[in-house]
Protein backbone atom coordinates (compact mmCIF):
# COMPACT_ATOMS: atom_id res chain seq x y z
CA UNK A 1 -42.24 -37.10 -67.88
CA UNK A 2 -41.27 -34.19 -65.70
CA UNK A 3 -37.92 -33.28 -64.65
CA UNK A 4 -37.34 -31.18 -61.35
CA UNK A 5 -36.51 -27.74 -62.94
CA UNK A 6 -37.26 -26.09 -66.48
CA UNK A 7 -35.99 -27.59 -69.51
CA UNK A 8 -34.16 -24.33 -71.46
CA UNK A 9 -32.79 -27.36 -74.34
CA UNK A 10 -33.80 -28.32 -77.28
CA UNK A 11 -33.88 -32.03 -77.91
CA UNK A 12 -31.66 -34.06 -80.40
CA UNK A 13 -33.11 -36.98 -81.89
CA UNK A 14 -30.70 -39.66 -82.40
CA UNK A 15 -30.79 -44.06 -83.26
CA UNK A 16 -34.36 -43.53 -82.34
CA UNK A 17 -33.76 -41.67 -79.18
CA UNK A 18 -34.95 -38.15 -78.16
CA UNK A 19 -31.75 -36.46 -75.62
CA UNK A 20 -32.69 -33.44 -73.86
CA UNK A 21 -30.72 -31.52 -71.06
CA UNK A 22 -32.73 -30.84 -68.33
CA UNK A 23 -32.49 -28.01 -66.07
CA UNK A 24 -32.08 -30.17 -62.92
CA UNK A 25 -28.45 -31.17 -64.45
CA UNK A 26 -29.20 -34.56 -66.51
CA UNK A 27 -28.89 -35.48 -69.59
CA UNK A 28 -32.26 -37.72 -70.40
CA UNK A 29 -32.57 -40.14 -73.18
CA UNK A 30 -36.04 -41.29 -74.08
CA UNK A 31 -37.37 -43.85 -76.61
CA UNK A 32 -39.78 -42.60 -79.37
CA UNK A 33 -42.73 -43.85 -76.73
CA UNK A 34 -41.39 -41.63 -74.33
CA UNK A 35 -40.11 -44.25 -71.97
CA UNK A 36 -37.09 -43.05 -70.19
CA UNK A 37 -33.64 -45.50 -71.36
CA UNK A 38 -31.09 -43.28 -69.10
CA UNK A 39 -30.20 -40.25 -67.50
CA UNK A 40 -26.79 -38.84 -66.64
CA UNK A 41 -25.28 -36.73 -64.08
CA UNK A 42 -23.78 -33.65 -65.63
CA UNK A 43 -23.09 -31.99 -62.46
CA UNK A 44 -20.80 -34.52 -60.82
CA UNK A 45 -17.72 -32.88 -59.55
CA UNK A 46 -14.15 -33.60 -59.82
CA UNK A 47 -10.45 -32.35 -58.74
CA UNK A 48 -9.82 -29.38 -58.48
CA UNK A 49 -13.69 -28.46 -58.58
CA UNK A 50 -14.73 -29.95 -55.74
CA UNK A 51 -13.03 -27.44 -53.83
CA UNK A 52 -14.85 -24.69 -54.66
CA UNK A 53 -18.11 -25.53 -54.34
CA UNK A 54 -19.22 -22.97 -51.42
CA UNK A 55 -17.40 -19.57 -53.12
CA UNK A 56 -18.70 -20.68 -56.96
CA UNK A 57 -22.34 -20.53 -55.31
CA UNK A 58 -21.49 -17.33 -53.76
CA UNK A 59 -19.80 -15.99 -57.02
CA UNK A 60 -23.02 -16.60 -58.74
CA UNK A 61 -25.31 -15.24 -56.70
CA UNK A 62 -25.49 -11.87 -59.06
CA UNK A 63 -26.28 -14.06 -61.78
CA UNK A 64 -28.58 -16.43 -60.52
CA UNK A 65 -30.90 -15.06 -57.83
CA UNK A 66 -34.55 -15.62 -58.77
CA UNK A 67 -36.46 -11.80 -57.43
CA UNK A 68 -39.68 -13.82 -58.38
CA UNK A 69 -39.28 -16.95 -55.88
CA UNK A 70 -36.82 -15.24 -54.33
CA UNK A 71 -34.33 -17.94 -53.82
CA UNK A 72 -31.03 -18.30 -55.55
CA UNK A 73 -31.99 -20.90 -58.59
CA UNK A 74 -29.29 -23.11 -60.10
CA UNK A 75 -30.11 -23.97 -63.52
CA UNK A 76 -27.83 -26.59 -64.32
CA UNK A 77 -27.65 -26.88 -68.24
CA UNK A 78 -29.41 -24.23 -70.30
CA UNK A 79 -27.58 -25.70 -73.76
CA UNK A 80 -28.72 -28.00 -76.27
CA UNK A 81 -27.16 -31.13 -76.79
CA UNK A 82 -25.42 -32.11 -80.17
CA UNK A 83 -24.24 -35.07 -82.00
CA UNK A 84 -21.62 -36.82 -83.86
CA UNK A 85 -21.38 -40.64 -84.59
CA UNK A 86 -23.32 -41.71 -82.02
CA UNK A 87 -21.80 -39.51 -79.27
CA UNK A 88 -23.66 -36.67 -77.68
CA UNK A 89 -21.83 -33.56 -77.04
CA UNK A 90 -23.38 -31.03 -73.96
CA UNK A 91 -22.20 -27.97 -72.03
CA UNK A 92 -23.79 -27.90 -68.68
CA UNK A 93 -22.88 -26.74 -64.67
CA UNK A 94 -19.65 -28.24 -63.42
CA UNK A 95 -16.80 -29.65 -65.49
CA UNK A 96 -18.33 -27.96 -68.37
CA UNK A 97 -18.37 -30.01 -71.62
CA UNK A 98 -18.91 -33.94 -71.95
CA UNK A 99 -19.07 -36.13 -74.68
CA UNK A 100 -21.53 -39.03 -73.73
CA UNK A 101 -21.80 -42.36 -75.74
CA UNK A 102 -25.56 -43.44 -76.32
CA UNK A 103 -25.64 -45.88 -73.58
CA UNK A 104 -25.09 -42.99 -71.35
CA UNK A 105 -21.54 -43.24 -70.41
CA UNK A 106 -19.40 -40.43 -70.52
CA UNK A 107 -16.82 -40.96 -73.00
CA UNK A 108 -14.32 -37.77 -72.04
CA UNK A 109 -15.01 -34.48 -70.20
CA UNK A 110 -13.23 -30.98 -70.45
CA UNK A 111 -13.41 -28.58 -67.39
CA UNK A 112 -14.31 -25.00 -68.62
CA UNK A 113 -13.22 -23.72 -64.99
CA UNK A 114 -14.85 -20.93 -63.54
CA UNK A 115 -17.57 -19.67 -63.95
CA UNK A 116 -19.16 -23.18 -63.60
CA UNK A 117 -22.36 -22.33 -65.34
CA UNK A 118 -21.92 -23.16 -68.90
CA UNK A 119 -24.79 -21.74 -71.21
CA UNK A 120 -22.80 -21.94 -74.84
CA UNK A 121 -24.58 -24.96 -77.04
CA UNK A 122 -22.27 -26.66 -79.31
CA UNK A 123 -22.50 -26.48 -83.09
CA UNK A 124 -20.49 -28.85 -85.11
CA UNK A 125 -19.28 -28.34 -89.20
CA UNK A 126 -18.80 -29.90 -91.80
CA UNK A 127 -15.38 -31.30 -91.01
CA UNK A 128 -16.85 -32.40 -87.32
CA UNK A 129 -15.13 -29.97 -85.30
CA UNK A 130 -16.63 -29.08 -82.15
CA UNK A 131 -17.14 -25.17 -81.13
CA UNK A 132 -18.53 -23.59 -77.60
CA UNK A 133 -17.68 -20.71 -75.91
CA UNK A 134 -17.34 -20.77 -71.96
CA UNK A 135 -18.32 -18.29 -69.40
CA UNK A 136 -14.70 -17.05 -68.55
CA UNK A 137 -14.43 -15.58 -72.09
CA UNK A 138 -13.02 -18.18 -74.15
CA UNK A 139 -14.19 -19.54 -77.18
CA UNK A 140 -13.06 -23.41 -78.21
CA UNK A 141 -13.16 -25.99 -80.05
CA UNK A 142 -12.43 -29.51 -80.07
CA UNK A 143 -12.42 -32.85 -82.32
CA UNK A 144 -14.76 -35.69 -81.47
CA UNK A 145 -12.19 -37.52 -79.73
CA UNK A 146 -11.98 -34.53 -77.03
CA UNK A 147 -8.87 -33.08 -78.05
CA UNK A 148 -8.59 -29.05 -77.96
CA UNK A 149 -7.94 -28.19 -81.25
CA UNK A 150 -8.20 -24.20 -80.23
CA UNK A 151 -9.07 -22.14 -77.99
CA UNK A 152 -9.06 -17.93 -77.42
CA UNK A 153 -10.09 -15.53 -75.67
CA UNK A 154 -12.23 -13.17 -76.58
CA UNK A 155 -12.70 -11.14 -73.18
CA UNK A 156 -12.80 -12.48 -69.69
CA UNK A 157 -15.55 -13.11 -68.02
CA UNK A 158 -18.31 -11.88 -71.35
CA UNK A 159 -21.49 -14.11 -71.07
CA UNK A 160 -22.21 -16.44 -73.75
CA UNK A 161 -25.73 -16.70 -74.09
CA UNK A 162 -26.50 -17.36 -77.34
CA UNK A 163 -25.37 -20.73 -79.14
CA UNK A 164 -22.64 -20.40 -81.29
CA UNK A 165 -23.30 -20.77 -84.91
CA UNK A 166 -20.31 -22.87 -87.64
CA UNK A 167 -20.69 -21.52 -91.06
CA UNK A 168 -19.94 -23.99 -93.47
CA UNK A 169 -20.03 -21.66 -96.60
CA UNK A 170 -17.92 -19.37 -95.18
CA UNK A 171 -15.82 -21.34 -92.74
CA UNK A 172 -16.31 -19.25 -89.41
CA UNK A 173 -17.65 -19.87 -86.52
CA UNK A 174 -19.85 -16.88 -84.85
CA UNK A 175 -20.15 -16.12 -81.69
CA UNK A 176 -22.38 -14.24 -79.56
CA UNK A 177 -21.38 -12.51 -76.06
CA UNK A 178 -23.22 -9.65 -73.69
């Protein structure tokens, strides 16, 4: 199977399933023969986002321009989906952070606002709270049910590359920033 851009994810295996987010925006579910069940849009826009479009591509330019192919490239989820109960939990371009239900229908959504290109994974603890960290600066975290338990900031606009890590023997959650 081949998706349209690079595949930065790791895959979740879940009820049999393999999820992966794709580069190109979706959020694939396969069987274990490889067969594809669904894929979802994790791009779509919405209110206030829709808006914006034209100046967010501009914004990014610094951040996304390819010298190689030299083209602006818009990988649209570089994070790895998680899981809970039989919801999958993904950062990607656009709203931000959806929870998905394994017939791949979103179940809730959270905008992350601006920046639009998430890149934060999403570890979960023991007590199933949810943690990510957007590109404006702010770390969160939610319960399974999408409410916002938290959130901070730890400085505007700091790039979250690297995937949080939850602690369970300590309690904390680390995160990482450039």
């Amino acid at each position: 199977f081949s998706t349209s851009e690079k595949i930065y994810a790791s895959p979740v295996l879940i009820k049999n399933r393999v999820v992966v987010a794709g580069g190109d925006g979706y959020l694939y579910c396969f069987a274990l023969n490889g067969q594809l069940e669904w894929k979802f849009d994790l791009t779509k826009r919405g209110g206030k986002m829709s808006k914006k479009k034209k100046i967010d591509n501009i914004l990014h330019l610094p951040f996304t321009y390819d010298f190689n192919k030299k083209r602006n490239i818009v990988y649209k989820c570089w994070s790895s989906p998680n899981i809970i109960d039989d919801r999958i939990y993904v950062t990607a371009y656009g709203v931000g952070f959806y929870c998905i239900d394994l017939d791949g229908q979103e179940v809730w959504k959270y905008d992350l606002g601006f920046p639009r290109f998430q890149l934060s994974g999403v570890p979960i603890n023991k007590d199933n709270s949810i943690f990510l960290a957007s590109r404006s600066g702010k770390v969160l975290s939610f319960q399974p049910d999408g409410k916002l338990i938290w959130e901070r900031v730890i400085r505007k606009n700091w790039e979250p590359w690297g995937n949080p890590v939850a602690c369970d023997i300590t309690g904390q959650v680390y995160f990482f920033f450039s």
